[in-house]
C-alpha atoms as a PDB file:
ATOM      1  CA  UNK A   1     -14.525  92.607  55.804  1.00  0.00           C
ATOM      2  CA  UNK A   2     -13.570  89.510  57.189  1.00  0.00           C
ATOM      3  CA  UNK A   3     -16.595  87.634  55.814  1.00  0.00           C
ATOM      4  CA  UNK A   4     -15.861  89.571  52.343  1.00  0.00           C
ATOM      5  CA  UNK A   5     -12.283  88.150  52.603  1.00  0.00           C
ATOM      6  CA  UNK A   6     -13.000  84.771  53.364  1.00  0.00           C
ATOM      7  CA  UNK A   7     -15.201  84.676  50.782  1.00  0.00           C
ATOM      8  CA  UNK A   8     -12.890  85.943  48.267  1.00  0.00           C
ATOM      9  CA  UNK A   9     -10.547  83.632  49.770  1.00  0.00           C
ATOM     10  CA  UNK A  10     -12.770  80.582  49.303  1.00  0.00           C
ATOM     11  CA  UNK A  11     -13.897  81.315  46.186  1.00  0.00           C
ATOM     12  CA  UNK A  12      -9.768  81.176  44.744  1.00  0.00           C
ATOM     13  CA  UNK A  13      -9.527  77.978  46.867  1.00  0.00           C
ATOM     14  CA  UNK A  14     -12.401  76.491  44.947  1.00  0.00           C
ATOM     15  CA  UNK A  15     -10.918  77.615  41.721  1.00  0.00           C
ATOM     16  CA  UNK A  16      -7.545  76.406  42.113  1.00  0.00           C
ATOM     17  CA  UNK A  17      -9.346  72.796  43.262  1.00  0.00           C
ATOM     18  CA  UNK A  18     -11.518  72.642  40.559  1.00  0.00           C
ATOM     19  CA  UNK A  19      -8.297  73.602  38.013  1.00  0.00           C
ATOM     20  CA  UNK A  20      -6.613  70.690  40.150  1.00  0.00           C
ATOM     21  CA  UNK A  21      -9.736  68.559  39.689  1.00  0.00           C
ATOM     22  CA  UNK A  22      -9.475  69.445  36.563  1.00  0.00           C
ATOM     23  CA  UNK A  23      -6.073  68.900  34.954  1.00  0.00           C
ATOM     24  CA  UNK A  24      -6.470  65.529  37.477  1.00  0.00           C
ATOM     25  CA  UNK A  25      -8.907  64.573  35.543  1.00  0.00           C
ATOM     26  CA  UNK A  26      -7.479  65.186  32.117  1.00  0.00           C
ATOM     27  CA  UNK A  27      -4.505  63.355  33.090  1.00  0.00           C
ATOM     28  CA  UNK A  28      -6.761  60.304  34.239  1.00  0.00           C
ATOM     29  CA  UNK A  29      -8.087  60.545  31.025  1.00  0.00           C
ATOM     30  CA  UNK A  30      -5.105  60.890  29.125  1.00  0.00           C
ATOM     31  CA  UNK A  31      -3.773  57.630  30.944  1.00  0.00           C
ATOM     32  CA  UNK A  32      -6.924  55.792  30.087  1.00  0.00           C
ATOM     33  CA  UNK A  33      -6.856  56.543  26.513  1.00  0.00           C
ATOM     34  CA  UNK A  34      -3.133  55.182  26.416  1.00  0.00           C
ATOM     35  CA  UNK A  35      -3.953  52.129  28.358  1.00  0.00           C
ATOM     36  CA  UNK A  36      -6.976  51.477  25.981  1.00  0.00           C
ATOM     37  CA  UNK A  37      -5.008  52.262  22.880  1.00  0.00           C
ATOM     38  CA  UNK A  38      -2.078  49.718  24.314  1.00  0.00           C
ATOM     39  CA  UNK A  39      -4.653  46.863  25.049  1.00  0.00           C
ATOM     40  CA  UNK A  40      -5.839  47.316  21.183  1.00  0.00           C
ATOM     41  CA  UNK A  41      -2.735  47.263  20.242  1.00  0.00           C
ATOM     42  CA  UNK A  42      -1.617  43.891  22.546  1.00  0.00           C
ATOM     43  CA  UNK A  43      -4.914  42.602  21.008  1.00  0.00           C
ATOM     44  CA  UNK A  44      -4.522  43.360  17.536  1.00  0.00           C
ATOM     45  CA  UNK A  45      -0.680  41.943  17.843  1.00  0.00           C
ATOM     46  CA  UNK A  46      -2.251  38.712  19.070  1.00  0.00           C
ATOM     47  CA  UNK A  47      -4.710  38.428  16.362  1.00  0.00           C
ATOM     48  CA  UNK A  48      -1.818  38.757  13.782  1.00  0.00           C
ATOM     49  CA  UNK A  49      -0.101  36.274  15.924  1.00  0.00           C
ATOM     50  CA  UNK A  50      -2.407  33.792  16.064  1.00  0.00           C
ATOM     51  CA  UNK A  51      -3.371  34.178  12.957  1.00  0.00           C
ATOM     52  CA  UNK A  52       0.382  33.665  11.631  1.00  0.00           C
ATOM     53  CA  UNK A  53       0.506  30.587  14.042  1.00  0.00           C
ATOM     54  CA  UNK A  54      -3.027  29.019  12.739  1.00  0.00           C
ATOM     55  CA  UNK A  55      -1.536  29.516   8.916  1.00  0.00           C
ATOM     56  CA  UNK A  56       1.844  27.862   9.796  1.00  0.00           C
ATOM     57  CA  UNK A  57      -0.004  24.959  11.535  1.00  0.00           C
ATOM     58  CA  UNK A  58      -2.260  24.816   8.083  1.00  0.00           C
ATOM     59  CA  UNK A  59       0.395  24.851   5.597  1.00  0.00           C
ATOM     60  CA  UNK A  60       2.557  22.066   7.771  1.00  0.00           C
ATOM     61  CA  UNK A  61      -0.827  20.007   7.540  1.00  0.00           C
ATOM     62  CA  UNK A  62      -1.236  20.717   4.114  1.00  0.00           C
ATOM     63  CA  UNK A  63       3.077  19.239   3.928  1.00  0.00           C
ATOM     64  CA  UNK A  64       2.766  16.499   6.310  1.00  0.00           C
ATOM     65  CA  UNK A  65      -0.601  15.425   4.249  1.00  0.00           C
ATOM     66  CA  UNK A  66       1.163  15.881   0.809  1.00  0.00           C
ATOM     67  CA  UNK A  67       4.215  13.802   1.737  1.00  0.00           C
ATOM     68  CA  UNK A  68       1.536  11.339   3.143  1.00  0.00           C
ATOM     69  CA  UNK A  69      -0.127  11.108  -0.401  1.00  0.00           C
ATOM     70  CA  UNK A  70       3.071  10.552  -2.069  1.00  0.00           C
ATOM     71  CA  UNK A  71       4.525   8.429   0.014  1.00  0.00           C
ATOM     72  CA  UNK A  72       0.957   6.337   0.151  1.00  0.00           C
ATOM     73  CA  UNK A  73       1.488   6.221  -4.207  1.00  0.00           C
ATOM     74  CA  UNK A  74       5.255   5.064  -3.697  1.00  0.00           C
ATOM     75  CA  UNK A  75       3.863   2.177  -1.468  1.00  0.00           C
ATOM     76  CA  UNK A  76       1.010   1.505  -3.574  1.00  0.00           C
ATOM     77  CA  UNK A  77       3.419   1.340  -7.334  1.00  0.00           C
ATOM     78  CA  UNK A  78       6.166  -0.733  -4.864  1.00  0.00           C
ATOM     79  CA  UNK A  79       3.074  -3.456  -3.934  1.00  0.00           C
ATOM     80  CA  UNK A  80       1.892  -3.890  -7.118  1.00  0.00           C
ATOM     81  CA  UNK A  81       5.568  -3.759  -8.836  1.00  0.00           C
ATOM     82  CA  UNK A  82       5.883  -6.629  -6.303  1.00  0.00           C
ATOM     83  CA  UNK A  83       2.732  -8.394  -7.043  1.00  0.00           C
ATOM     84  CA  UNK A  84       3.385  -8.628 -10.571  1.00  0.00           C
ATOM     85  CA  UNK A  85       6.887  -9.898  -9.943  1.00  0.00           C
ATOM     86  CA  UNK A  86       5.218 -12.621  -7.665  1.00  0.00           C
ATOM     87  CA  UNK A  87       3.012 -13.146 -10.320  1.00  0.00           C
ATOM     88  CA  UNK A  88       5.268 -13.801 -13.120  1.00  0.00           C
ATOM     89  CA  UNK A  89       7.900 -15.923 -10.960  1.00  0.00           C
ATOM     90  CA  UNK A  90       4.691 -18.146  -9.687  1.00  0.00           C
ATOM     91  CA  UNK A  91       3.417 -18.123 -13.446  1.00  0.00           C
ATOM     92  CA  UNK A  92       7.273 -19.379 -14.029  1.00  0.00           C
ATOM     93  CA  UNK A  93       7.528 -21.678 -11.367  1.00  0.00           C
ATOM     94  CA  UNK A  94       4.342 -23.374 -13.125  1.00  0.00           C
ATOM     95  CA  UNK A  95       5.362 -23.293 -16.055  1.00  0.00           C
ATOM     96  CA  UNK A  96       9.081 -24.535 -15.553  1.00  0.00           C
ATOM     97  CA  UNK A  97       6.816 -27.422 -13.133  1.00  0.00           C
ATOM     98  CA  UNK A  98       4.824 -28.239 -16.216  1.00  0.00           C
ATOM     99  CA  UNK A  99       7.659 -29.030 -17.667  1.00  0.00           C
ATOM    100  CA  UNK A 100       9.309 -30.966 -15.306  1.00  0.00           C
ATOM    101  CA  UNK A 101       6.133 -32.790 -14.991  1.00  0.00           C
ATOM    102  CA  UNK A 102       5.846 -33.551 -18.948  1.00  0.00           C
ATOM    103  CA  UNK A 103       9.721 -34.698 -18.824  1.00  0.00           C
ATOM    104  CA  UNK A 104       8.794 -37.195 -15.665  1.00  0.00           C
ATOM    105  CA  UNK A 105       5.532 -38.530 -17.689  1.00  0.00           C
ATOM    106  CA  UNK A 106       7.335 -39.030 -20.329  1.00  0.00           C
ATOM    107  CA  UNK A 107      10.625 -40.819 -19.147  1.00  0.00           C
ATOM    108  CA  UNK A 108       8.176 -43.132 -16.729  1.00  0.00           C
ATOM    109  CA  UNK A 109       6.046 -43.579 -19.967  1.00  0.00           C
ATOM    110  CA  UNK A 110       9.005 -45.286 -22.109  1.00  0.00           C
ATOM    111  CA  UNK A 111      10.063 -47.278 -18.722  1.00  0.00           C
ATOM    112  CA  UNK A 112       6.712 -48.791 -18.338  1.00  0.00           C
ATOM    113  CA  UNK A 113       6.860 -49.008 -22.133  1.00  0.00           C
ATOM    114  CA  UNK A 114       9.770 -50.805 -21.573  1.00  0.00           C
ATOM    115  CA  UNK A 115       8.972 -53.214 -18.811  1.00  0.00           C
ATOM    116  CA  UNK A 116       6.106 -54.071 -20.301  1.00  0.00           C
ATOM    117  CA  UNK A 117       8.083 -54.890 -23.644  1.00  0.00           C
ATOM    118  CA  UNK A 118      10.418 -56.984 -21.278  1.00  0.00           C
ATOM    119  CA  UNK A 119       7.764 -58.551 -19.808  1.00  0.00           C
ATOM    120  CA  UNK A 120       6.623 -59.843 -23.298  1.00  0.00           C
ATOM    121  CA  UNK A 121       9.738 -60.643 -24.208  1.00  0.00           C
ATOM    122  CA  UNK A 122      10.069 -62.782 -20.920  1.00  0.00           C
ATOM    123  CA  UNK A 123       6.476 -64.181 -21.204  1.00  0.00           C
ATOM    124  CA  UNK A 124       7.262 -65.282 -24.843  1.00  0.00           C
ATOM    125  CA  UNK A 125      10.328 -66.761 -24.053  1.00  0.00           C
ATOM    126  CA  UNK A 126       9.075 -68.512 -21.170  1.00  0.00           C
ATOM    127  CA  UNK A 127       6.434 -69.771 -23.300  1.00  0.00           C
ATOM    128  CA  UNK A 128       8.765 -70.623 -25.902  1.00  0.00           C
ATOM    129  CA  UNK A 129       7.067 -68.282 -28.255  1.00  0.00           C
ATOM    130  CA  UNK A 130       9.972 -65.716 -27.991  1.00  0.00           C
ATOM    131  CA  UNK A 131      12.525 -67.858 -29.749  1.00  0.00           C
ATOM    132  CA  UNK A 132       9.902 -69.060 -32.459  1.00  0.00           C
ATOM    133  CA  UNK A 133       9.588 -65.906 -33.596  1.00  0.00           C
ATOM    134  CA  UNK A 134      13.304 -65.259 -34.338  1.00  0.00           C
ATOM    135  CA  UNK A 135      12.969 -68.466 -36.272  1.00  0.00           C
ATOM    136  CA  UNK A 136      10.398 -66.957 -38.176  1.00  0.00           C
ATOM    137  CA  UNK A 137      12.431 -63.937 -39.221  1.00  0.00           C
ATOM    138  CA  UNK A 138      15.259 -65.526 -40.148  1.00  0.00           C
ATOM    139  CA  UNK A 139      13.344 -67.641 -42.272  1.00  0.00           C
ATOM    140  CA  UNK A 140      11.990 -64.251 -44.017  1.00  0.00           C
END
């Protein structure tokens, strides 16, 4: 009976190990589904995350590249707004030099016009030609 006994006896000590085994098992199981269900979660939170991160680095680009464009126009309407105002003052300064210039012809003209009448007058009179003709218009 012994041998009948022990076999009875080992035959519950293998069924309560493979019921250990068993629920061991399940439990292992259990914890690896979690973990793997975690680790898609952490990896599906990153995705969003990056994804959130890449958009906000976009849209600042897209900003940063606007305000570059407008600012790039303000500079661009401020240079030629300046050019044409150094334009007009240089087309001023000529003109107001042209001027200038016609007003110094003109006075040098009438005092070479002048000296040179003098100089007539002095070449006449030193000739004696001068004082002939003032005889000559009184006589008139």
């Amino acid at each position: 009976m012994a041998s009948h006994r022990q076999s009875y006896e080992a035959g519950q000590t293998k069924g309560r190990t493979e019921e250990k085994t068993n629920q061991t098992m399940g439990n292992i199981g259990e914890k690896a589904q979690a973990a793997k269900e975690k680790t898609q979660e952490m990896a599906q939170a990153a995705k969003e995350k990056t994804q959130q991160t890449a958009q906000a680095a976009k849209d600042k680009t897209c900003d940063t590249s606007q305000a570059a464009k407008e600012k790039t126009q303000q500079n661009t309407g401020a240079a030629q707004q300046k050019t044409s105002e150094m334009g007009q003052s240089t087309k001023e300064s000529a003109q107001s030099g042209k001027d200038n210039t016609q007003g110094f012809l003109q006075q040098t003209g009438e005092k070479v016009k002048g000296a040179a009448q003098g100089a007539t007058e002095a070449v006449k009179q030193t000739l004696g030609l001068g004082e002939h003709d003032q005889d000559n218009r009184r006589n008139y």
